[in-house]
N, C-alpha and C. Protein backbone atom coordinates (compact mmCIF):
# COMPACT_ATOMS: atom_id res chain seq x y z
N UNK A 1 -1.74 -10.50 4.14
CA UNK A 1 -0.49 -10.76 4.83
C UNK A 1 0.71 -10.68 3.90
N UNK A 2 0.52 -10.96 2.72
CA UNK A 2 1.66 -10.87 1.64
C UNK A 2 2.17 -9.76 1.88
N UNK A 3 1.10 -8.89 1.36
CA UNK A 3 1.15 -7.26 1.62
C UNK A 3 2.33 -6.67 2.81
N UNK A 4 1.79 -6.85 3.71
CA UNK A 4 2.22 -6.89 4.95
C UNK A 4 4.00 -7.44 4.83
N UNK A 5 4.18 -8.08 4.47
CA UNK A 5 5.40 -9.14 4.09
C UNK A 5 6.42 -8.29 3.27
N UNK A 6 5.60 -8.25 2.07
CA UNK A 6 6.83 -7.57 1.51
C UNK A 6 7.07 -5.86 1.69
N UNK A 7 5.89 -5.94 2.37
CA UNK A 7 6.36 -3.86 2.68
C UNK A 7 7.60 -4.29 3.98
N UNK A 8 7.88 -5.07 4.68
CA UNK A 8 8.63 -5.34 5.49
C UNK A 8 9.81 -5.37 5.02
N UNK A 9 9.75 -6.58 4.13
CA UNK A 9 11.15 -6.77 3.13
C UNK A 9 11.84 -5.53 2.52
N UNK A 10 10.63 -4.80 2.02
CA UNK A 10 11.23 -3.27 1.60
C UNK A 10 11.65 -2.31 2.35
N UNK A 11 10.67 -2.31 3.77
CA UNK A 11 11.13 -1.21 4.67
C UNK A 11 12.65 -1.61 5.41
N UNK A 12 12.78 -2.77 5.41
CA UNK A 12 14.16 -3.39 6.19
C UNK A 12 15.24 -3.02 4.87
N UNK A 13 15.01 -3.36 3.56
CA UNK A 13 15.79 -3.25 2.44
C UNK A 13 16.74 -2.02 2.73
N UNK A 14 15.43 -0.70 2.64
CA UNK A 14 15.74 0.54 2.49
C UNK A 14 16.13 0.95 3.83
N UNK A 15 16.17 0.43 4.96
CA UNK A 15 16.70 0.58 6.17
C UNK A 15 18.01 0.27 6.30
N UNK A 16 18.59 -0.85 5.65
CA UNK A 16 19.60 -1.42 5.73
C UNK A 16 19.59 -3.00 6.50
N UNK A 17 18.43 -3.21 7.40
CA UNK A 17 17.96 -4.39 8.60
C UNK A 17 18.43 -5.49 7.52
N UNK A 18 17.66 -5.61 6.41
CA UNK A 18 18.15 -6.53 5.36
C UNK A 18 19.07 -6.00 4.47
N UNK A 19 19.73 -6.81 4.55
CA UNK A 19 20.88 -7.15 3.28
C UNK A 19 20.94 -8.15 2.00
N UNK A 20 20.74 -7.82 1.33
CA UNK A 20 21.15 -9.15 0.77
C UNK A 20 21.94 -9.36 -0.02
N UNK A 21 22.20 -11.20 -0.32
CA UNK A 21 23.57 -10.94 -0.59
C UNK A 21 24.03 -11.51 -1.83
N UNK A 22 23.13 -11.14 -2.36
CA UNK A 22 23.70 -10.78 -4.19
C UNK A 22 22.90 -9.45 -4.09
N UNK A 23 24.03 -8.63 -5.20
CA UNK A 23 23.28 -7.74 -5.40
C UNK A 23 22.98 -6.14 -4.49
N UNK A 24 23.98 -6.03 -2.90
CA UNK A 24 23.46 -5.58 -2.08
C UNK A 24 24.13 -3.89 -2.52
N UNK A 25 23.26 -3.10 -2.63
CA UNK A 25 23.28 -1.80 -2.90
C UNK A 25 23.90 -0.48 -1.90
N UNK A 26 25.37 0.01 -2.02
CA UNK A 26 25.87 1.14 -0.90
C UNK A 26 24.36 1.75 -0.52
N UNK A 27 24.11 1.79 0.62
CA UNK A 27 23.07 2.96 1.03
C UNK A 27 23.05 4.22 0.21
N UNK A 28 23.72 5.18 -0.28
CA UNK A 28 24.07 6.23 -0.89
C UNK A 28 24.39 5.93 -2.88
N UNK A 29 24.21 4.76 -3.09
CA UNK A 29 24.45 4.31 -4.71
C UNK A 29 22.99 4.85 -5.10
N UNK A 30 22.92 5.26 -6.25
CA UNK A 30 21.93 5.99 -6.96
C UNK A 30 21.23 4.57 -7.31
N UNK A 31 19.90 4.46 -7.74
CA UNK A 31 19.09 3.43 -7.94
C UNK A 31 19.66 3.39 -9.41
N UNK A 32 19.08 1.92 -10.22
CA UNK A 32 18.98 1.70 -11.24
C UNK A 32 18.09 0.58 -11.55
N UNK A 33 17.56 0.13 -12.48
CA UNK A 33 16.72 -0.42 -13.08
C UNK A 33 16.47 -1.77 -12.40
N UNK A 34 18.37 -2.11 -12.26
CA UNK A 34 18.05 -3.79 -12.26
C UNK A 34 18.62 -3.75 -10.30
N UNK A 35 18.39 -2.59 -10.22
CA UNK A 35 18.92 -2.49 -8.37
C UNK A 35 18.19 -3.33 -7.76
N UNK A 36 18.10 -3.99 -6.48
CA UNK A 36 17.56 -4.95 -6.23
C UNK A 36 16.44 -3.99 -5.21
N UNK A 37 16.47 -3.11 -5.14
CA UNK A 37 15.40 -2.02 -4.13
C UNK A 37 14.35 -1.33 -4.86
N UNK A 38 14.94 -1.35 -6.38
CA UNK A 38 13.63 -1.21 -7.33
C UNK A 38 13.19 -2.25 -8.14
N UNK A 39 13.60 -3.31 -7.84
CA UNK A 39 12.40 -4.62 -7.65
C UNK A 39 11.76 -4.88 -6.88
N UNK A 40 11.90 -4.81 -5.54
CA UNK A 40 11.08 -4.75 -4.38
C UNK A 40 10.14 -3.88 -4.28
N UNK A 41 10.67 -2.44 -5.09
CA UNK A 41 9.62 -1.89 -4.84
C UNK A 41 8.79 -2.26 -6.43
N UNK A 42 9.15 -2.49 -6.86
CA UNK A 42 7.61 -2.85 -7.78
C UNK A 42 7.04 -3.87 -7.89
N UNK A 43 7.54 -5.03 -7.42
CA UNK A 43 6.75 -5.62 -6.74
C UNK A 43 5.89 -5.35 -5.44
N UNK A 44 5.72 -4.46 -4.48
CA UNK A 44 4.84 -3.93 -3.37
C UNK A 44 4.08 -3.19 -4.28
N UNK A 45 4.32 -2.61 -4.65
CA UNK A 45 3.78 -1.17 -5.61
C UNK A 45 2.75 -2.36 -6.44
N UNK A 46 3.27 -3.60 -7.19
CA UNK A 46 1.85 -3.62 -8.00
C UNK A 46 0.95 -4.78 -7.27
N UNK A 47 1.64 -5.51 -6.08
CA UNK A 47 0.84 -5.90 -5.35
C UNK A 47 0.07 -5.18 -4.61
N UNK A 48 0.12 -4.05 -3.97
CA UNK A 48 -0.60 -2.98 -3.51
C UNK A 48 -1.65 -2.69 -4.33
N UNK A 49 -1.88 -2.71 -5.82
CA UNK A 49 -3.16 -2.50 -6.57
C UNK A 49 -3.77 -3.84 -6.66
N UNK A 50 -3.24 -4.63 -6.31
CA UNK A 50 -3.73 -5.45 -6.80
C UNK A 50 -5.08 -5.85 -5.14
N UNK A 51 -4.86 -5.34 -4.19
CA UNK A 51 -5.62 -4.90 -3.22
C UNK A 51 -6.66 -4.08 -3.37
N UNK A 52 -6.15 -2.95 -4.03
CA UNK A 52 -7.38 -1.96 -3.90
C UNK A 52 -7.71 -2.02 -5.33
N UNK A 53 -7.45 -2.84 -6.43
CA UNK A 53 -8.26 -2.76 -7.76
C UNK A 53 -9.90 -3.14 -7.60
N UNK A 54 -10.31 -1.89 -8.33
CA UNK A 54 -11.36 -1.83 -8.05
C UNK A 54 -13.03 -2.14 -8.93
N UNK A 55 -12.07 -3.05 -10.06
CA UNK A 55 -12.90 -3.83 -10.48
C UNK A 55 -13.92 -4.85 -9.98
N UNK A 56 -15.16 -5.03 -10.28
CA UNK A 56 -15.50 -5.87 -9.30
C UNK A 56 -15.78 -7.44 -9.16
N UNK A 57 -14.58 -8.06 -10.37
CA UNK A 57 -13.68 -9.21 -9.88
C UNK A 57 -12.06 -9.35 -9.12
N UNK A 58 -11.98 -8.28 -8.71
CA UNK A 58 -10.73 -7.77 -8.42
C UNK A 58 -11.23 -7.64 -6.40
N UNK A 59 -10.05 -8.15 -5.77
CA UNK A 59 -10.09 -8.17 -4.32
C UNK A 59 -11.00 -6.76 -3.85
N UNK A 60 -10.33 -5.94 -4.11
CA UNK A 60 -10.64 -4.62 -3.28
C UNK A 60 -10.87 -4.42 -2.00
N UNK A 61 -10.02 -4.14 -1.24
CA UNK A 61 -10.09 -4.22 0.02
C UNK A 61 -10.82 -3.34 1.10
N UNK A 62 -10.99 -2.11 -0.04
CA UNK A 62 -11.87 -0.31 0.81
C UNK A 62 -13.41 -1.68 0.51
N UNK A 63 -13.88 -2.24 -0.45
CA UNK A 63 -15.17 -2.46 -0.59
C UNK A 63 -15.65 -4.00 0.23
N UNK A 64 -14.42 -4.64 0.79
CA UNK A 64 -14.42 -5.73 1.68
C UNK A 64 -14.74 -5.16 3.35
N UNK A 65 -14.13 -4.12 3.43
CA UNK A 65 -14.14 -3.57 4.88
C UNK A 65 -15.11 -2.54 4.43
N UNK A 66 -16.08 -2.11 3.79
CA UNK A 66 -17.01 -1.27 4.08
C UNK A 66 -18.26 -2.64 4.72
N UNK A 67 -18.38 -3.45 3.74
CA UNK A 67 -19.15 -4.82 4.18
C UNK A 67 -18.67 -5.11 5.83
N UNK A 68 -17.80 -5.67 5.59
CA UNK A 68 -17.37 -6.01 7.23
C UNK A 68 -17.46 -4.86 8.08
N UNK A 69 -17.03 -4.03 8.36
CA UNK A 69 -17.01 -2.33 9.06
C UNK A 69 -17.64 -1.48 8.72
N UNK A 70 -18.97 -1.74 8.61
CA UNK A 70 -19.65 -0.07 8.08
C UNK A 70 -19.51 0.83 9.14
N UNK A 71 -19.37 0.71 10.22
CA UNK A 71 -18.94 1.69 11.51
C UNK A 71 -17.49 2.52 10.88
N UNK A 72 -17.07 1.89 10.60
CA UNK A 72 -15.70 2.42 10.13
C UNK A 72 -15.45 3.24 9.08
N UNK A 73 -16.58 3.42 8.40
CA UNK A 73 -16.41 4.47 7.37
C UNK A 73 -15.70 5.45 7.16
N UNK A 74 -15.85 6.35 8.40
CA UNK A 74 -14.65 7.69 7.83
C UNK A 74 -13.61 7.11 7.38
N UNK A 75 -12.66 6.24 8.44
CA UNK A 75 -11.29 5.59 8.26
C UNK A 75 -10.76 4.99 6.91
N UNK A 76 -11.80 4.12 6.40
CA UNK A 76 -12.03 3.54 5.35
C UNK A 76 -12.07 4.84 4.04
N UNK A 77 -13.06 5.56 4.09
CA UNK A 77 -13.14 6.92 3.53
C UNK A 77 -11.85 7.53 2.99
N UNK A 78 -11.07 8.12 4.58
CA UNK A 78 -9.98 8.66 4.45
C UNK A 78 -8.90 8.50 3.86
N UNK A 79 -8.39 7.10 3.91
CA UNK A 79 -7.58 5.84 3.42
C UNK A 79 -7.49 5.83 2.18
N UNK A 80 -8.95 5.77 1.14
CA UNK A 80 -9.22 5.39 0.11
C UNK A 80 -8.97 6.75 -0.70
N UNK A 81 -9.41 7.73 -0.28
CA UNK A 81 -9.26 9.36 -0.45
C UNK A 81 -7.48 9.79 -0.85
N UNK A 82 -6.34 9.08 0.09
CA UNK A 82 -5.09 8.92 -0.25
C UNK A 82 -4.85 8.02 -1.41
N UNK A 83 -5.49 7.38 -1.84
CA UNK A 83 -4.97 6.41 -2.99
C UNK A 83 -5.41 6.88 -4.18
N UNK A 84 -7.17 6.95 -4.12
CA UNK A 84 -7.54 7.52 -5.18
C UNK A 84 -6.69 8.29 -6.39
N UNK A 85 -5.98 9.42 -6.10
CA UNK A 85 -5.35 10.36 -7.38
C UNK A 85 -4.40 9.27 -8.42
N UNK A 86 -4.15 8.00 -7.54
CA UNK A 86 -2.65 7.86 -8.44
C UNK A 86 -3.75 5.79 -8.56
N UNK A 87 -4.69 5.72 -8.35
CA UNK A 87 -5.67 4.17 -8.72
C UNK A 87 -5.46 3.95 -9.92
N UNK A 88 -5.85 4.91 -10.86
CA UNK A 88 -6.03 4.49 -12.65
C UNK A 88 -4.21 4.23 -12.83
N UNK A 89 -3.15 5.08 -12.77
CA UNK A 89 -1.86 4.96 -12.90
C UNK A 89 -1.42 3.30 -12.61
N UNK A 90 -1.76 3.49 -11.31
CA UNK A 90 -1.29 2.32 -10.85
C UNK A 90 -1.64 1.02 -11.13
N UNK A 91 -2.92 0.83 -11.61
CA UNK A 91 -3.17 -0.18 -12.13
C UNK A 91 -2.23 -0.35 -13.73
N UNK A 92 -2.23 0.47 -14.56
CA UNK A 92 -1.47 0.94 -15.68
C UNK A 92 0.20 0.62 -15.31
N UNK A 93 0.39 0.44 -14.28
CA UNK A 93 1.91 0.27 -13.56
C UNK A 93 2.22 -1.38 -13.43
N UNK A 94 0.99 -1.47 -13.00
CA UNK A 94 0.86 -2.89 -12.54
C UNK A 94 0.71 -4.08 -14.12
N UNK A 95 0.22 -3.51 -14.63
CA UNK A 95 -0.39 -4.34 -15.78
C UNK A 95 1.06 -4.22 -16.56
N UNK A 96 1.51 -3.18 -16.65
CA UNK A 96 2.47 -3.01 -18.09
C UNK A 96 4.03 -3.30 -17.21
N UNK A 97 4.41 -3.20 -15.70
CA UNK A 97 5.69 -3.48 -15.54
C UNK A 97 5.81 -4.17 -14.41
N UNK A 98 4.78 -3.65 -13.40
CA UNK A 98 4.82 -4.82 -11.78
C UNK A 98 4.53 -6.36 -12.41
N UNK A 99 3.67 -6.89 -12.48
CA UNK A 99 2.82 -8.13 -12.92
C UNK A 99 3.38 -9.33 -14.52
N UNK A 100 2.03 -8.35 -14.80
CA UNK A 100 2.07 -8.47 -16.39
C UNK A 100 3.09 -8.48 -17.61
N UNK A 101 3.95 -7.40 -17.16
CA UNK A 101 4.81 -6.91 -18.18
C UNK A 101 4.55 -6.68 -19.50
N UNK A 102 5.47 -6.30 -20.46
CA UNK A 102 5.32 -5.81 -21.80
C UNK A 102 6.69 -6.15 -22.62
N UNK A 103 6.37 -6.63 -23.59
CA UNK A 103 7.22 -6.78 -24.61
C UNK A 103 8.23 -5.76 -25.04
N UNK A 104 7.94 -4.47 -24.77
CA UNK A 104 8.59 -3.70 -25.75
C UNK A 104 8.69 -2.06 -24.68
N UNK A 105 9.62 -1.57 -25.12
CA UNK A 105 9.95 0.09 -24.09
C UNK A 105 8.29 0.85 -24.23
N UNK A 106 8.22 0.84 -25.60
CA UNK A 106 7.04 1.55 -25.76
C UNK A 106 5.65 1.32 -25.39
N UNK A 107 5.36 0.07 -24.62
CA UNK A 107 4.42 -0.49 -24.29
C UNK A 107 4.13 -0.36 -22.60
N UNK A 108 5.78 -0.13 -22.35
CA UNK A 108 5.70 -0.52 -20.87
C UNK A 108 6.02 0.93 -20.25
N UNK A 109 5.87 2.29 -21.21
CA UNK A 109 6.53 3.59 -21.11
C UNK A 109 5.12 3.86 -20.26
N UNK A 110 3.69 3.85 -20.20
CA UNK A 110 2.58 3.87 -20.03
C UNK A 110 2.12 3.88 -18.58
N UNK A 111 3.42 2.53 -17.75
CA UNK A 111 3.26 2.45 -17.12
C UNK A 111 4.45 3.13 -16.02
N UNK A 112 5.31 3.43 -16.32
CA UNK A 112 5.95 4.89 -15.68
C UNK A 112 5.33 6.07 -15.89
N UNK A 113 3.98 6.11 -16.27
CA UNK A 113 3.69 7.09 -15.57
C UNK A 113 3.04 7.75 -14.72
N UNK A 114 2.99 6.48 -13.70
CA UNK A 114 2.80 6.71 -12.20
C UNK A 114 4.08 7.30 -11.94
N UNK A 115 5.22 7.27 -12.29
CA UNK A 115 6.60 7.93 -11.84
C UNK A 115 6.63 9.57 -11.91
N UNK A 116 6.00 9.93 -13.27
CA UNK A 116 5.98 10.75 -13.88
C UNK A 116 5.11 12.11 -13.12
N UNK A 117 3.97 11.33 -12.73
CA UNK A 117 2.54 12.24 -12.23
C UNK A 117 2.79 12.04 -10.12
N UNK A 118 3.66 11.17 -10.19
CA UNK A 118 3.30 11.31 -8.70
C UNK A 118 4.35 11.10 -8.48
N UNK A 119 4.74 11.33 -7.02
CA UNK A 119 5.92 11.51 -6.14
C UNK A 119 6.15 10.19 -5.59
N UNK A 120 7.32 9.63 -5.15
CA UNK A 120 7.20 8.18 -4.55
C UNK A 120 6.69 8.09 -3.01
N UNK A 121 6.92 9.47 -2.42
CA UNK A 121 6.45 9.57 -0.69
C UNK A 121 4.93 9.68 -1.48
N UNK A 122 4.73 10.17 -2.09
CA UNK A 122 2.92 10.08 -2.12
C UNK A 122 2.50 8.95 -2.16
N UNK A 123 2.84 7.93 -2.96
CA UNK A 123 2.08 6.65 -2.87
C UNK A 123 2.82 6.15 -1.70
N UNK A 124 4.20 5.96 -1.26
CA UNK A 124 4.12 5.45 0.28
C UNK A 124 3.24 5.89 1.57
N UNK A 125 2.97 7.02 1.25
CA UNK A 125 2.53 7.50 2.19
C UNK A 125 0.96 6.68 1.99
N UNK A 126 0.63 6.56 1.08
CA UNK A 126 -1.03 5.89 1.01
C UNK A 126 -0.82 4.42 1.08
N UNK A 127 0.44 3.77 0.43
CA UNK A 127 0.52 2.16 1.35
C UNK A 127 0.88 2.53 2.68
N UNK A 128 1.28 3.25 3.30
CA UNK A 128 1.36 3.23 4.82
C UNK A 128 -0.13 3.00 5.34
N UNK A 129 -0.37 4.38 4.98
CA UNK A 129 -2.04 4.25 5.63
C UNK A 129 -2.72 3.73 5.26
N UNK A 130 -2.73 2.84 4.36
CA UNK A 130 -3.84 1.14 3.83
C UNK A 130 -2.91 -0.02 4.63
N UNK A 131 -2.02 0.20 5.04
CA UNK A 131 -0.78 -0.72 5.92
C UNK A 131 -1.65 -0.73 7.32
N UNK A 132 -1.71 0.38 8.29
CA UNK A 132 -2.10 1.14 9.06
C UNK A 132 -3.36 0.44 9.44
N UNK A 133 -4.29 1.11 8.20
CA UNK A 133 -5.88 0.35 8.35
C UNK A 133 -6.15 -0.87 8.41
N UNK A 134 -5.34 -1.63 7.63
CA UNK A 134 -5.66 -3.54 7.81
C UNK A 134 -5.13 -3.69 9.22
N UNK A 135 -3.81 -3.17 9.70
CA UNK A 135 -3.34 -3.43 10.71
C UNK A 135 -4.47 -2.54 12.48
N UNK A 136 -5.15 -1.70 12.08
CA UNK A 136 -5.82 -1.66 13.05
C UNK A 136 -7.57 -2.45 12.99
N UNK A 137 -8.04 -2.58 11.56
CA UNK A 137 -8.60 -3.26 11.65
C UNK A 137 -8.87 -4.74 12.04
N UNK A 138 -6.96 -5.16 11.49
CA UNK A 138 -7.27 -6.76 12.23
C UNK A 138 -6.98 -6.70 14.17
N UNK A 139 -6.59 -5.70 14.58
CA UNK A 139 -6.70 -5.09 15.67
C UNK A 139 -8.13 -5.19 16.71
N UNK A 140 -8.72 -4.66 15.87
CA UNK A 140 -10.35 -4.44 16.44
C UNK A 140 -10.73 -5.73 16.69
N UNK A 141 -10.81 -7.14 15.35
CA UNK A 141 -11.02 -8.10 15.25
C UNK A 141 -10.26 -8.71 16.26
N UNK A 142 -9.91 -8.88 16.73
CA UNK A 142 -8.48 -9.99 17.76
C UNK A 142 -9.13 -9.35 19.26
N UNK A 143 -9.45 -8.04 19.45
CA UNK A 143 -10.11 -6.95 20.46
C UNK A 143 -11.38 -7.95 21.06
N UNK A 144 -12.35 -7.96 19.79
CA UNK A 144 -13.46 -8.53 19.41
C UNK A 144 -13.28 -9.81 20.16
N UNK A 145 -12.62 -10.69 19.36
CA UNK A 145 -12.87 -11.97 19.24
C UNK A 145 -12.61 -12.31 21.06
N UNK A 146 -11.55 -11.88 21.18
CA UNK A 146 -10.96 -12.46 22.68
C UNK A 146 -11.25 -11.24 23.85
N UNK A 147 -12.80 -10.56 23.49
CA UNK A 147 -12.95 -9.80 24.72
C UNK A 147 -12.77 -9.03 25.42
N UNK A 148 -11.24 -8.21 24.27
CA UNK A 148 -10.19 -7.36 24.80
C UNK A 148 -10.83 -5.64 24.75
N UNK A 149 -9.97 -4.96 25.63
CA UNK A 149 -10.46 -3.81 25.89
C UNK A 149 -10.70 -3.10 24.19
N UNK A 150 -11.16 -2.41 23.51
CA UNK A 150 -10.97 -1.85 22.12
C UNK A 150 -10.86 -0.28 21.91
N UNK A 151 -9.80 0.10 23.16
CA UNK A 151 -9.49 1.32 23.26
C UNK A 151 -8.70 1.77 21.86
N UNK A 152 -7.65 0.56 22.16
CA UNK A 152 -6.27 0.93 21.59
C UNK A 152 -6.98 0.67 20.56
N UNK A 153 -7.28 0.05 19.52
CA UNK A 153 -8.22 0.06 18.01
C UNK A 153 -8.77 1.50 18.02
N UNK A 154 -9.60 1.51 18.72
CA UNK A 154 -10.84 3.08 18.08
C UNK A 154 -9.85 4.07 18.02
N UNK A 155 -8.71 4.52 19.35
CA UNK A 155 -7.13 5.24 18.97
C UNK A 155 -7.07 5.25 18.20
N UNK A 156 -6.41 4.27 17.35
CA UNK A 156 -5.72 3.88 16.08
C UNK A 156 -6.73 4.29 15.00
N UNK A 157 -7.72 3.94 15.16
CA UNK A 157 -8.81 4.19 13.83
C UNK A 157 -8.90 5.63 13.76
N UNK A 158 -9.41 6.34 15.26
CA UNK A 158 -9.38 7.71 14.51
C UNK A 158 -8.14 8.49 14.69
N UNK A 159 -6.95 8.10 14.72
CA UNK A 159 -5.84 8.83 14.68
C UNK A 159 -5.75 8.86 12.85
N UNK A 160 -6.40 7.34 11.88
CA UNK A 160 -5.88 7.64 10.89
C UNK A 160 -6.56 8.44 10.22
N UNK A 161 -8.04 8.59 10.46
CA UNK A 161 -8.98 9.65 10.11
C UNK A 161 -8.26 11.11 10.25
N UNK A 162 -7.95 11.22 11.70
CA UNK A 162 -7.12 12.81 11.70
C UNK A 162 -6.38 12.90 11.29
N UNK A 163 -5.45 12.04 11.09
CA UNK A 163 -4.42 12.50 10.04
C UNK A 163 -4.13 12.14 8.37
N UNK A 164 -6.16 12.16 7.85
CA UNK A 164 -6.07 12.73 6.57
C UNK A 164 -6.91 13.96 6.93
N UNK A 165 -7.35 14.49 7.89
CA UNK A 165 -8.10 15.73 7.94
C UNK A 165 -9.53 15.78 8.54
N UNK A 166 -9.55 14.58 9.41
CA UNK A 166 -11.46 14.53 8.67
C UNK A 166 -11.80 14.19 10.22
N UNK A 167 -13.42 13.99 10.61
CA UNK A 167 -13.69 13.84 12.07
C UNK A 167 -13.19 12.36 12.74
N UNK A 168 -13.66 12.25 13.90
CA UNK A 168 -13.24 11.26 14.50
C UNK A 168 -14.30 9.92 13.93
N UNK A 169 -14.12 8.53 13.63
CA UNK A 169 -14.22 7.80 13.33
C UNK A 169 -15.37 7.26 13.98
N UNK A 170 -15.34 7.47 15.50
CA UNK A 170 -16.20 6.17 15.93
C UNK A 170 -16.93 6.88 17.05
């Protein structure tokens, strides 16, 4: 739900819905370091690994919902398939400037380079669709629990399958 929370905070940020009021950035002002829209986003950005880190004292959320959802595999599959290229970076992002931080330029240079190797719509585009999947998975569950029809879920599940490429889900 954090998750969930602050991609909100960000998507309203960068929408304009929120304002805030120190600090509040012209829509059209070029970003900078201490902008208050690239703190938000690195904070989502290294809370987002901190979801799918895939250590195995680390949450991981593709290996929580394969347990709970093995039906769900492709979805899960597909999802994980978008994150994958930019996982090792991002943890490296997370450790040296989201989280952790670093003492020194040269320490924390390591971790821009998730900036460097990937595009910023690429990794939004893969927190969308890990956004997407918790949100239709807790979908199914609520479906489940209270008896409800589970059209609109299996929809949702294999719409996100088709739109990384792959068969229908369920």
């Amino acid at each position: 739900m954090h998750f969930l929370n602050l991609w909100t905070i960000y998507n309203d940020l960068l929408s304009s819905h929120y304002v805030p009021s120190v600090g509040a950035p012209e829509p059209e002002e070029k970003w900078s370091a201490t902008d208050i829209r690239c703190t938000v986003m690195l904070v989502v950005l290294a809370y987002f690994y901190s979801l799918i880190e895939d250590d195995g004292q680390g949450l991981d959320a593709f290996r929580i919902w394969r347990a709970r959802y093995p039906e769900e595999e492709a979805a899960i599959a597909a999802v994980e398939a978008k994150v994958a290229p930019f996982r090792k970076r991002l943890k490296v992002f997370r450790n040296r400037l989201g989280f952790h931080g670093s003492r020194t330029r040269s320490h924390e240079s390591s971790g821009r380079e998730l900036f460097n190797k990937h595009q910023g719509n690429e990794t939004w585009e893969a927190m969308r669709s890990f956004k997407s999947l918790a949100a239709a998975l807790f979908r199914k569950d609520l479906d489940r629990r209270h008896g409800a029809d589970p059209t609109f879920a299996r929809r949702w599940l294999d719409d996100i399958v088709a739109r990384a490429g792959g068969p229908p889900a369920g």
